[in-house]
PDB file of N, CA and C in Angstrom:
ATOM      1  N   UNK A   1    -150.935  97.041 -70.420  1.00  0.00           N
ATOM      2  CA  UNK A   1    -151.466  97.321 -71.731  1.00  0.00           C
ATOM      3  C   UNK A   1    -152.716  98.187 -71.612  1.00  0.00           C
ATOM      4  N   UNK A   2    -152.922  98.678 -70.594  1.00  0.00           N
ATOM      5  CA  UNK A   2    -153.592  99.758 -70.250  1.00  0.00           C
ATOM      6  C   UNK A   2    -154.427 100.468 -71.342  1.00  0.00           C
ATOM      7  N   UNK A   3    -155.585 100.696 -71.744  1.00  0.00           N
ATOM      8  CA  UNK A   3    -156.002 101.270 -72.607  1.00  0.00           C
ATOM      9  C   UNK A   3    -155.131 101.842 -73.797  1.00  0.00           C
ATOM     10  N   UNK A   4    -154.321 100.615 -74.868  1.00  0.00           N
ATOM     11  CA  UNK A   4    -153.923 100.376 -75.636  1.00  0.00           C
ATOM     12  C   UNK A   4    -154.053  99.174 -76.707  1.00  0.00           C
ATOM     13  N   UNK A   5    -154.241  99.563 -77.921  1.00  0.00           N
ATOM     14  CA  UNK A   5    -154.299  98.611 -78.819  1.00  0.00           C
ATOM     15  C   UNK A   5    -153.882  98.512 -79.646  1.00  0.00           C
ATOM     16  N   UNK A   6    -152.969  97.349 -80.196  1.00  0.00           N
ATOM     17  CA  UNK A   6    -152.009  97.204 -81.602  1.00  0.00           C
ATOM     18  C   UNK A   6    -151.916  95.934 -82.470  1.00  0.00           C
ATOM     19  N   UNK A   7    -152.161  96.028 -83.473  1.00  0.00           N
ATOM     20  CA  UNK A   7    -152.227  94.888 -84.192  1.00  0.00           C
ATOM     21  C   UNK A   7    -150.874  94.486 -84.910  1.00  0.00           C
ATOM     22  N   UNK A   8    -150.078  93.860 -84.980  1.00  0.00           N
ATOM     23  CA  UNK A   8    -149.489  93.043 -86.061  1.00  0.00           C
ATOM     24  C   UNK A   8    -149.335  91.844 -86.585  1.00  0.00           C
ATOM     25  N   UNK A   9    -148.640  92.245 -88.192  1.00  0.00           N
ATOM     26  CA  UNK A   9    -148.798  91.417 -89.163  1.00  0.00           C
ATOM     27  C   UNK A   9    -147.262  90.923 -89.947  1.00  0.00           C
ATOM     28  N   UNK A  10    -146.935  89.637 -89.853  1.00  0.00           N
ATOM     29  CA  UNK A  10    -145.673  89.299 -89.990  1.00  0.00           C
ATOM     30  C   UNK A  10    -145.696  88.757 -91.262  1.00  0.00           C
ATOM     31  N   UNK A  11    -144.698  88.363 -92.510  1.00  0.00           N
ATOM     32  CA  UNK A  11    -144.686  87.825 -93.539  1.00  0.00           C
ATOM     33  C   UNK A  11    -143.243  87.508 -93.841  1.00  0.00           C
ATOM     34  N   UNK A  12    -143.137  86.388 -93.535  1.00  0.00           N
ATOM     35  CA  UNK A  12    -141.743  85.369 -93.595  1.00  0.00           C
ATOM     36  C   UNK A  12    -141.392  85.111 -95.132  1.00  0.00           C
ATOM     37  N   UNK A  13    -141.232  86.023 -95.643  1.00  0.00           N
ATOM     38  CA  UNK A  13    -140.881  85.313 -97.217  1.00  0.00           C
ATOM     39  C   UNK A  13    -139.494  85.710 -98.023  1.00  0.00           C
ATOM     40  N   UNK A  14    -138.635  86.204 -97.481  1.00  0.00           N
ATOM     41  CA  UNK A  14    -137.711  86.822 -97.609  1.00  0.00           C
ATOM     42  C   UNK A  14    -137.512  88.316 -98.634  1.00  0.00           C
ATOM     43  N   UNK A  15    -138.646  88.705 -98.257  1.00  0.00           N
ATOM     44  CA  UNK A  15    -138.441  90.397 -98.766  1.00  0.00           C
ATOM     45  C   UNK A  15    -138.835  91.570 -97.314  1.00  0.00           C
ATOM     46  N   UNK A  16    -138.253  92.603 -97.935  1.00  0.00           N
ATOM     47  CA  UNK A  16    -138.155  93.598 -96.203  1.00  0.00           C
ATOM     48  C   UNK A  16    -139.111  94.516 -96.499  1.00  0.00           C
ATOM     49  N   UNK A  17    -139.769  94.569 -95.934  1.00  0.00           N
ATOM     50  CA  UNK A  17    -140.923  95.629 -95.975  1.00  0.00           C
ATOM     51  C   UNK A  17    -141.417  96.224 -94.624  1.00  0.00           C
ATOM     52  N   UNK A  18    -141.733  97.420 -94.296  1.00  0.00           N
ATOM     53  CA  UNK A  18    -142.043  97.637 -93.044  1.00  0.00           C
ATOM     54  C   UNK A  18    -143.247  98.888 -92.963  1.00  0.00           C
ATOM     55  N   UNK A  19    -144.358  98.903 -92.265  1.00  0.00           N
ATOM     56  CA  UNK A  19    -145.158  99.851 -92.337  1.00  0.00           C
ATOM     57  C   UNK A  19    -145.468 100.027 -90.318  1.00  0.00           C
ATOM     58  N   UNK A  20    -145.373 101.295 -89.883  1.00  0.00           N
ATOM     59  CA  UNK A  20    -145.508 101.552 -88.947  1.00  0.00           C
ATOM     60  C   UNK A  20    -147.173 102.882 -89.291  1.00  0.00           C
ATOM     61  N   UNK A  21    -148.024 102.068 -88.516  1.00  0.00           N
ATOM     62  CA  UNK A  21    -149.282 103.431 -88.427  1.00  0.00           C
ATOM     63  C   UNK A  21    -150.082 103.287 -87.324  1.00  0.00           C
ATOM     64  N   UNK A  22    -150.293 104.335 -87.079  1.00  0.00           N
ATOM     65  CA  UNK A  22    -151.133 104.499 -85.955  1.00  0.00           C
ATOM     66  C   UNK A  22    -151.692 106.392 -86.191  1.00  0.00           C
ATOM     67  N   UNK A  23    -152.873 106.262 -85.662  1.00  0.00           N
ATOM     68  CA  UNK A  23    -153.939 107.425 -86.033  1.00  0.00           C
ATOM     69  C   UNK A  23    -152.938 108.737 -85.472  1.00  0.00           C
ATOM     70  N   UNK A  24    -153.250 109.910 -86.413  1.00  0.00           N
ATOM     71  CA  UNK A  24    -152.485 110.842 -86.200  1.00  0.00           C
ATOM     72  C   UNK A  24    -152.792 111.908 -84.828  1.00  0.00           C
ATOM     73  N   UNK A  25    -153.892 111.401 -84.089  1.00  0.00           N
ATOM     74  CA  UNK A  25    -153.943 111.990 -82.657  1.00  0.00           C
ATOM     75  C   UNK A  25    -152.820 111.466 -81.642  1.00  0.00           C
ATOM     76  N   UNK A  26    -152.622 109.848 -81.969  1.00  0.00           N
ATOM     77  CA  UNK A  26    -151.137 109.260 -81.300  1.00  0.00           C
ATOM     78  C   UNK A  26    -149.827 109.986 -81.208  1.00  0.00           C
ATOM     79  N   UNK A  27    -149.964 110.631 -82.193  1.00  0.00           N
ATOM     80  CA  UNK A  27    -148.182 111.071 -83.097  1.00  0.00           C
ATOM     81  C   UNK A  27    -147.607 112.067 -81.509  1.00  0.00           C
ATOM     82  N   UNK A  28    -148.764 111.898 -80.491  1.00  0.00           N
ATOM     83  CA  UNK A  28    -148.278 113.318 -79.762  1.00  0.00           C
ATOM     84  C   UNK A  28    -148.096 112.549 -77.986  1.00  0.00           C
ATOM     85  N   UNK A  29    -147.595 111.140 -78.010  1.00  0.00           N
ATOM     86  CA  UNK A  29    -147.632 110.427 -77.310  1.00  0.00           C
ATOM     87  C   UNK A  29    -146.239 111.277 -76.671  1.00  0.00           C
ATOM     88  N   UNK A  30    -146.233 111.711 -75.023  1.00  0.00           N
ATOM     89  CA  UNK A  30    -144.856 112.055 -74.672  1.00  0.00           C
ATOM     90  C   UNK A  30    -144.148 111.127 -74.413  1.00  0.00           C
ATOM     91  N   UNK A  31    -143.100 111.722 -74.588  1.00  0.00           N
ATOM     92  CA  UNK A  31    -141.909 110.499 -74.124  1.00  0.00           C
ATOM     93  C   UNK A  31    -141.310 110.392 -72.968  1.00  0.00           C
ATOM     94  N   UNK A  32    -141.125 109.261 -72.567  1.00  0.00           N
ATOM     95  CA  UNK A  32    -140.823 109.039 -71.372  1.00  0.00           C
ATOM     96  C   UNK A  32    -139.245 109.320 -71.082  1.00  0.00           C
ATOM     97  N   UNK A  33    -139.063 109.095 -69.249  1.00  0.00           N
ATOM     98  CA  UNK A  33    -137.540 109.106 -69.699  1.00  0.00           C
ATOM     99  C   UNK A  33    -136.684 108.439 -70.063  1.00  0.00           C
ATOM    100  N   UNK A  34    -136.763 107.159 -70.544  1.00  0.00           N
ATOM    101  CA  UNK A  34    -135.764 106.533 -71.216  1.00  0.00           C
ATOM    102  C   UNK A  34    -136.390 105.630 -72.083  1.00  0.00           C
ATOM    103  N   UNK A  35    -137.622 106.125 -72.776  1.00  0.00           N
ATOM    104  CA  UNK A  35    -137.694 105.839 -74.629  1.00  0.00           C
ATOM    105  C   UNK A  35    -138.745 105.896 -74.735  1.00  0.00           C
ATOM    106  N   UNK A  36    -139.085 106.291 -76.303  1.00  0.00           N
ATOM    107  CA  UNK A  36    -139.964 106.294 -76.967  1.00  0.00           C
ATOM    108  C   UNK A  36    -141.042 105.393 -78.122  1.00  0.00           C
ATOM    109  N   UNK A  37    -141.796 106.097 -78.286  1.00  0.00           N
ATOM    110  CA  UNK A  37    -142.230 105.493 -79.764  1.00  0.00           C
ATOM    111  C   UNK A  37    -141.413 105.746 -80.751  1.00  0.00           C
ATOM    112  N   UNK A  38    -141.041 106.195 -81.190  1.00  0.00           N
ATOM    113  CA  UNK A  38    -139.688 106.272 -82.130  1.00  0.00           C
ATOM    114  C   UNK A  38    -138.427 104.912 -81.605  1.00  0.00           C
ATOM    115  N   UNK A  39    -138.355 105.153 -80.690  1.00  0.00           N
ATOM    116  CA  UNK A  39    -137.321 103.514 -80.155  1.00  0.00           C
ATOM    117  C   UNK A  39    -137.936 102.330 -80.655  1.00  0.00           C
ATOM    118  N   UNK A  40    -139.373 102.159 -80.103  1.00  0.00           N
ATOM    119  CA  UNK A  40    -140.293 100.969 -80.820  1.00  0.00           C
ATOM    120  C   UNK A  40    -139.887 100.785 -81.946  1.00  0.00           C
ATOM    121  N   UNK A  41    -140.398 102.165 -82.700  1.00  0.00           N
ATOM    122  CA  UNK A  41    -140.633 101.736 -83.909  1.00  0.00           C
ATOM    123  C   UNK A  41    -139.079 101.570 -84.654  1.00  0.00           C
ATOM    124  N   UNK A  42    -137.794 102.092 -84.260  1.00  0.00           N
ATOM    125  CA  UNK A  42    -136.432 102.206 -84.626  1.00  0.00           C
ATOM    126  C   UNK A  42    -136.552 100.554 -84.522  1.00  0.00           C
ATOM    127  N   UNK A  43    -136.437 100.094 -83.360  1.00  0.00           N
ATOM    128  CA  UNK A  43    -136.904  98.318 -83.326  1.00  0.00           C
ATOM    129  C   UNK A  43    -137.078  97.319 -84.346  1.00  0.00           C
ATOM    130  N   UNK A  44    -138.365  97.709 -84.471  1.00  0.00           N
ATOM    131  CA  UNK A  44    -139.079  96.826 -84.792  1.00  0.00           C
ATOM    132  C   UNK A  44    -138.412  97.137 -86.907  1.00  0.00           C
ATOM    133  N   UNK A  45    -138.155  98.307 -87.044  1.00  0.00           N
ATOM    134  CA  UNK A  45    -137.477  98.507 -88.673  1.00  0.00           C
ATOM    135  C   UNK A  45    -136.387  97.899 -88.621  1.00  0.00           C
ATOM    136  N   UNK A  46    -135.785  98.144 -87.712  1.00  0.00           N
ATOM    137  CA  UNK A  46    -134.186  97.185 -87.472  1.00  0.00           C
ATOM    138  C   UNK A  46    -134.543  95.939 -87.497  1.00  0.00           C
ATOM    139  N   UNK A  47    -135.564  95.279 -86.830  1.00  0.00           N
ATOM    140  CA  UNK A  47    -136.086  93.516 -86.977  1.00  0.00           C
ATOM    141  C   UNK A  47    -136.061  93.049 -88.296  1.00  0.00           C
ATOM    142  N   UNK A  48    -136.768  94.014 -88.959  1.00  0.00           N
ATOM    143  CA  UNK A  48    -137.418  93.513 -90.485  1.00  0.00           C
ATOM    144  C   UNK A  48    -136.350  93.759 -90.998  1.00  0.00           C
ATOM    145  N   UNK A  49    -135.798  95.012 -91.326  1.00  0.00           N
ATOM    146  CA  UNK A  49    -134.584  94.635 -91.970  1.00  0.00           C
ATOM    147  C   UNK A  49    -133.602  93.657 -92.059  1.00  0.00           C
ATOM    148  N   UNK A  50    -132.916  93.115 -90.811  1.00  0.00           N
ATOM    149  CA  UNK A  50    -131.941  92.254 -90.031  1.00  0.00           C
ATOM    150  C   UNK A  50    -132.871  90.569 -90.506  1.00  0.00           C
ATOM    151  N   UNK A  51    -133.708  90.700 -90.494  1.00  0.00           N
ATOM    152  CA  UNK A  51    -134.285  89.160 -91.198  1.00  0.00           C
ATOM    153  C   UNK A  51    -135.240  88.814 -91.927  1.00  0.00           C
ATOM    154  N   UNK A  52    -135.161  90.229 -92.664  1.00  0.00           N
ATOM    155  CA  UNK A  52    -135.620  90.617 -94.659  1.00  0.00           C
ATOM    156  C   UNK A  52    -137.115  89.910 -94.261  1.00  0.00           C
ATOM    157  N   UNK A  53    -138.085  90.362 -93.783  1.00  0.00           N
ATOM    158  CA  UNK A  53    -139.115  90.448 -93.434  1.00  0.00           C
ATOM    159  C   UNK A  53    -140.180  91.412 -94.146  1.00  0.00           C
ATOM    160  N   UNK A  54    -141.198  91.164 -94.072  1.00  0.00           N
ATOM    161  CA  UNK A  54    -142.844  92.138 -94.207  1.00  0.00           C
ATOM    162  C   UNK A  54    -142.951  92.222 -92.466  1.00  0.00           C
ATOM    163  N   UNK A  55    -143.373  93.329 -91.915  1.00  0.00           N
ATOM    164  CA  UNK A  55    -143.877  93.739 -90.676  1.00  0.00           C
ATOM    165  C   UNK A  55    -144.128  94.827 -90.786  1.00  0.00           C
ATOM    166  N   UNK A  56    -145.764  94.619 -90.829  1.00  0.00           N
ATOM    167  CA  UNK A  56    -146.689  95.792 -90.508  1.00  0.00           C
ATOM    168  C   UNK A  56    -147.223  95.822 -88.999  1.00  0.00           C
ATOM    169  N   UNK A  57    -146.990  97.315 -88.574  1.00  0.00           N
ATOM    170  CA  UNK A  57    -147.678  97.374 -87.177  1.00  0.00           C
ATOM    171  C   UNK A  57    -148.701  98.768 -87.108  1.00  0.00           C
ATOM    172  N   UNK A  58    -149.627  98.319 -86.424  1.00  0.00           N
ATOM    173  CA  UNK A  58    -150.728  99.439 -86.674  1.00  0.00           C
ATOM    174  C   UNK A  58    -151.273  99.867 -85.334  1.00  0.00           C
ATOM    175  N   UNK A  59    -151.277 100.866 -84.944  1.00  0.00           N
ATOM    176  CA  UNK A  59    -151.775 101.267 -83.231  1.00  0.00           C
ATOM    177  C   UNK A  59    -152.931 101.890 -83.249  1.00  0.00           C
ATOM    178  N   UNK A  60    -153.730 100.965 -82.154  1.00  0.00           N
ATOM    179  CA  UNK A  60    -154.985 101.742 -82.211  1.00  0.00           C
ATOM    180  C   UNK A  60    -155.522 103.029 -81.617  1.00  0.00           C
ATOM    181  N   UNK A  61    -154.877 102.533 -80.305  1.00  0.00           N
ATOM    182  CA  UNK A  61    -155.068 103.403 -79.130  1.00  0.00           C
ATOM    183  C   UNK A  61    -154.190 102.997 -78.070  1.00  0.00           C
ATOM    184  N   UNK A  62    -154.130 104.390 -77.414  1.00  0.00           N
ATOM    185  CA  UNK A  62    -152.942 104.548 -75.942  1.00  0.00           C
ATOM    186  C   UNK A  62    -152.706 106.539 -76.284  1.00  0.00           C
ATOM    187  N   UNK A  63    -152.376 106.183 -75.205  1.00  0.00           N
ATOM    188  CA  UNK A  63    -151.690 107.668 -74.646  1.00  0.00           C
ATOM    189  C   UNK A  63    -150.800 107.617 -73.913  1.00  0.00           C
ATOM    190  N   UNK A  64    -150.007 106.308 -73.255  1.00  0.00           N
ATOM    191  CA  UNK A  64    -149.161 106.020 -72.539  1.00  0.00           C
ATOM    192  C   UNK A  64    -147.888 105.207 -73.389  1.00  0.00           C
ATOM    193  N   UNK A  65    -147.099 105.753 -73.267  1.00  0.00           N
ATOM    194  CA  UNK A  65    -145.411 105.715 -74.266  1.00  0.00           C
ATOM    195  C   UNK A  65    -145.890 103.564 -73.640  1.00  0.00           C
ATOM    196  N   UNK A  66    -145.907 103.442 -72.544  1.00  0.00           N
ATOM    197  CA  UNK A  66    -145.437 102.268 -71.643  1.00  0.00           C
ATOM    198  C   UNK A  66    -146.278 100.930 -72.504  1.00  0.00           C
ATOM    199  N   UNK A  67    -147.763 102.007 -72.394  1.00  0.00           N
ATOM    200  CA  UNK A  67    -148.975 100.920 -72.558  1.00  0.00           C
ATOM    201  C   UNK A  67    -149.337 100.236 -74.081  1.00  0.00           C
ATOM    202  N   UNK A  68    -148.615 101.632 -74.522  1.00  0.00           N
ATOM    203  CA  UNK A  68    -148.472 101.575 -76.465  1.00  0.00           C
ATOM    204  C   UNK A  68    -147.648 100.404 -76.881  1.00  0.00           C
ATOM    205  N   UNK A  69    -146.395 100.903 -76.627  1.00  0.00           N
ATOM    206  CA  UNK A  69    -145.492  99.594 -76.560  1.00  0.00           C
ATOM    207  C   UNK A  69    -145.498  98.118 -76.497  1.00  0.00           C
ATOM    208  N   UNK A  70    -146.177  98.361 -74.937  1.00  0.00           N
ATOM    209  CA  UNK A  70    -146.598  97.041 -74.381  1.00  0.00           C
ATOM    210  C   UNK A  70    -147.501  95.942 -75.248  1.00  0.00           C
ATOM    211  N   UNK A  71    -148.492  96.931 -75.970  1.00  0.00           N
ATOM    212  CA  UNK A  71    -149.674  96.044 -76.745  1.00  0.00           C
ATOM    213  C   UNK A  71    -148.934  95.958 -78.123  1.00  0.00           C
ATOM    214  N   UNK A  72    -147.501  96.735 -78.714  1.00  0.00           N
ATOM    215  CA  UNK A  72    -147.393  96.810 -80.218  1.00  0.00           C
ATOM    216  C   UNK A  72    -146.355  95.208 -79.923  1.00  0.00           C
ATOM    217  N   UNK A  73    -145.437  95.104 -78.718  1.00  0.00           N
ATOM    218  CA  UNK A  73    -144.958  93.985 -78.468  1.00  0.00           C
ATOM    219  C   UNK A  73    -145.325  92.498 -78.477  1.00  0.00           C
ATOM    220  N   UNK A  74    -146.533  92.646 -77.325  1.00  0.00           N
ATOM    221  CA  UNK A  74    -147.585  91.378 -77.605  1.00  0.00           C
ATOM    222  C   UNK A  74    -147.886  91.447 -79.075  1.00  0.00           C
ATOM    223  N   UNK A  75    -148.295  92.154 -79.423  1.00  0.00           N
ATOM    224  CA  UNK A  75    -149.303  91.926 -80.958  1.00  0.00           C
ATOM    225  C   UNK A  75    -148.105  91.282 -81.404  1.00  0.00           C
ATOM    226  N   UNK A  76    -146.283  91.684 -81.519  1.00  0.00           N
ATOM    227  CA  UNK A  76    -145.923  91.480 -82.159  1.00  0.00           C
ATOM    228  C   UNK A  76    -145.031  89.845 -81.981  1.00  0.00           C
ATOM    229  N   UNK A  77    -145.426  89.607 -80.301  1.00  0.00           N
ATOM    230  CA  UNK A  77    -145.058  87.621 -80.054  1.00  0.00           C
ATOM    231  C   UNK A  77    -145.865  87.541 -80.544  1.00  0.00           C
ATOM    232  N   UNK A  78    -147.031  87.503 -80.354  1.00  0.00           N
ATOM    233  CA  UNK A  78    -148.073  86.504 -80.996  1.00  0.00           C
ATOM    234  C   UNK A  78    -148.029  86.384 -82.886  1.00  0.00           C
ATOM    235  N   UNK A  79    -147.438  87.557 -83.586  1.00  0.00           N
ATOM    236  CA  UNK A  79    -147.583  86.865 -84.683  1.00  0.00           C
ATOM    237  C   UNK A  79    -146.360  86.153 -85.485  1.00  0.00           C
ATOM    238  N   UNK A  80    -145.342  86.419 -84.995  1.00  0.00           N
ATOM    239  CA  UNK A  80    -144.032  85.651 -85.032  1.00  0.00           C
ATOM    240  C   UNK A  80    -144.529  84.342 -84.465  1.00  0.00           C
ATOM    241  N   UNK A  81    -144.893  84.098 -83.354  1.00  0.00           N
ATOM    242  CA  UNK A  81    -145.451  82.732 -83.354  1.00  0.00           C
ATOM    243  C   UNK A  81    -146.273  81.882 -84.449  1.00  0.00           C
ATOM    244  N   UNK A  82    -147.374  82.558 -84.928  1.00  0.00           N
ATOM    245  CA  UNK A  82    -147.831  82.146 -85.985  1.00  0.00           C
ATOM    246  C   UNK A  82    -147.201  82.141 -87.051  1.00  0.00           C
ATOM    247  N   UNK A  83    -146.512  82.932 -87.470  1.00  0.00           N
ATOM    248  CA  UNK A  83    -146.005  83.296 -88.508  1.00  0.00           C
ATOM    249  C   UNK A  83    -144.661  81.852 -88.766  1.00  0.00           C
ATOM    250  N   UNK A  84    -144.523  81.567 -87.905  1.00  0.00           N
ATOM    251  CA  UNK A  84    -143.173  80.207 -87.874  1.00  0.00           C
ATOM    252  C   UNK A  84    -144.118  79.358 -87.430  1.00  0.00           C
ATOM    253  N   UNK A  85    -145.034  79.068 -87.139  1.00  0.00           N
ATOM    254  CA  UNK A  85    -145.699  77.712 -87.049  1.00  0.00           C
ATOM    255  C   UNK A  85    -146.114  76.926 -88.426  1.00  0.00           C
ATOM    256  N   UNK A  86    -145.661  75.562 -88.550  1.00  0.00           N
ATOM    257  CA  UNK A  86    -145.326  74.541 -89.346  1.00  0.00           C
ATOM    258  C   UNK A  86    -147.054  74.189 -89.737  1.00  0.00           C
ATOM    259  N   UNK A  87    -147.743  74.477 -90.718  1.00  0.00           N
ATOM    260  CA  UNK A  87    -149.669  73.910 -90.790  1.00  0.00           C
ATOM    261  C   UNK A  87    -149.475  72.695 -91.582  1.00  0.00           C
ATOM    262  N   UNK A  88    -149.643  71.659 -91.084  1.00  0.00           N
ATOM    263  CA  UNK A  88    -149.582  70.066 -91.693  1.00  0.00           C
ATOM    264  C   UNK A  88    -150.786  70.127 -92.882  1.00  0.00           C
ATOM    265  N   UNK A  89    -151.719  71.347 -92.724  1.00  0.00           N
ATOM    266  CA  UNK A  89    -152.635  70.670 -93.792  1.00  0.00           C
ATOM    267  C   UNK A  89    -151.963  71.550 -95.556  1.00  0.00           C
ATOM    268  N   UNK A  90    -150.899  72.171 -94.728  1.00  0.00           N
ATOM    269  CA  UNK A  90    -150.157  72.574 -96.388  1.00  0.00           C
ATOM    270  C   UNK A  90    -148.602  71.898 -96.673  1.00  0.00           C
ATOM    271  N   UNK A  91    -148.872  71.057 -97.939  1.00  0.00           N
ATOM    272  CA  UNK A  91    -147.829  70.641 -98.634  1.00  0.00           C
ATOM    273  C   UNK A  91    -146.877  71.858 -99.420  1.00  0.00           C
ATOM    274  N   UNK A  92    -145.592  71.237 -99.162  1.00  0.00           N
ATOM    275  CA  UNK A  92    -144.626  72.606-100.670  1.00  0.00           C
ATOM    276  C   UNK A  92    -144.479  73.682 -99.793  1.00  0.00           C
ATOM    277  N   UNK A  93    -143.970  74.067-100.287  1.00  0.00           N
ATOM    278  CA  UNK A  93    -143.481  75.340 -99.769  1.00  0.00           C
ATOM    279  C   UNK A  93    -144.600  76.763 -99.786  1.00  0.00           C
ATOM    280  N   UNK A  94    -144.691  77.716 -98.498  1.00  0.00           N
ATOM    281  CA  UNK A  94    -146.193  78.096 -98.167  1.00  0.00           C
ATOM    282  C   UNK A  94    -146.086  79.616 -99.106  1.00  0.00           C
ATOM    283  N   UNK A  95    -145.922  79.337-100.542  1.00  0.00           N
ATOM    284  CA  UNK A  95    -145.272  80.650-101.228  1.00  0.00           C
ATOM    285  C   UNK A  95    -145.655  80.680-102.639  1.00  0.00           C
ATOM    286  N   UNK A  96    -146.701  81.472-103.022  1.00  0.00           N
ATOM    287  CA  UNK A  96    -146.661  81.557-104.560  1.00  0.00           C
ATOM    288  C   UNK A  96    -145.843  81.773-105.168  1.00  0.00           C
ATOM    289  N   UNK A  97    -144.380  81.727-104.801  1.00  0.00           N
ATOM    290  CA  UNK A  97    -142.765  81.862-105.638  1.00  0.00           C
ATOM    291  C   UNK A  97    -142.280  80.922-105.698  1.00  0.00           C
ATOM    292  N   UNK A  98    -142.984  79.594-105.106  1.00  0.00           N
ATOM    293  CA  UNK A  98    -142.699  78.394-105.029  1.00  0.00           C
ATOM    294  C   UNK A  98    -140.877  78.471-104.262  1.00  0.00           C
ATOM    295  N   UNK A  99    -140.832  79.096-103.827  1.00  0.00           N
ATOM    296  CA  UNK A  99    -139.671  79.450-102.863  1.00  0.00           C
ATOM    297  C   UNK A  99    -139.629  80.122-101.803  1.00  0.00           C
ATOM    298  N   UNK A 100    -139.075  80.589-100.578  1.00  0.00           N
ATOM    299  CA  UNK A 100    -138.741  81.411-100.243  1.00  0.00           C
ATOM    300  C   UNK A 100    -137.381  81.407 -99.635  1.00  0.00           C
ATOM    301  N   UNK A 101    -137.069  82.810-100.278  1.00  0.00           N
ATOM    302  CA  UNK A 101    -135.484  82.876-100.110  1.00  0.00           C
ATOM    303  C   UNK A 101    -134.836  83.284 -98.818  1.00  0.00           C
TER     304      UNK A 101
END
């Protein structure tokens, strides 16, 4: 994860939403030989779609196809973890729709 940084943000509620950003000096990351940032991000739109999700991912920094990745991945276990963890101190369902579908 080499001088790379990426944040994401997961939202389990059954609508699909997806935002991919990262600063427009990134956009010029080369590609390696067998994938890109465009693969990531093909990914990670295919995720949200496939299980009607919110996933926003935001890159801070990298210059390395490998190292970019690497940190948009972690960012993105760690909030699927949270994001499905059960908080005992909330009753009902965790949704101002009083549902989620």
């Amino acid at each position: 994860m080499d001088m790379a940084a990426a944040k994401v943000m997961v939202d389990i509620g059954g609508r699909y939403a997806f935002l991919w950003k990262m600063p427009s000096y990134n956009q010029t990351i080369p590609r390696e030989d067998k994938y890109s940032l465009d693969d990531g991000k093909d990914f990670m739109d295919a995720f949200a779609k496939s299980a009607n999700i919110n996933l926003h991912v935001e890159i801070y920094s990298g210059e390395d196809v490998h190292h970019v990745l690497e940190a948009v991945f972690k960012a993105f276990g760690i909030a699927m973890d949270e994001a499905t963890q059960i908080d005992v101190r909330r009753k009902g369902v965790p949704s101002t729709k009083g549902r989620i579908d």
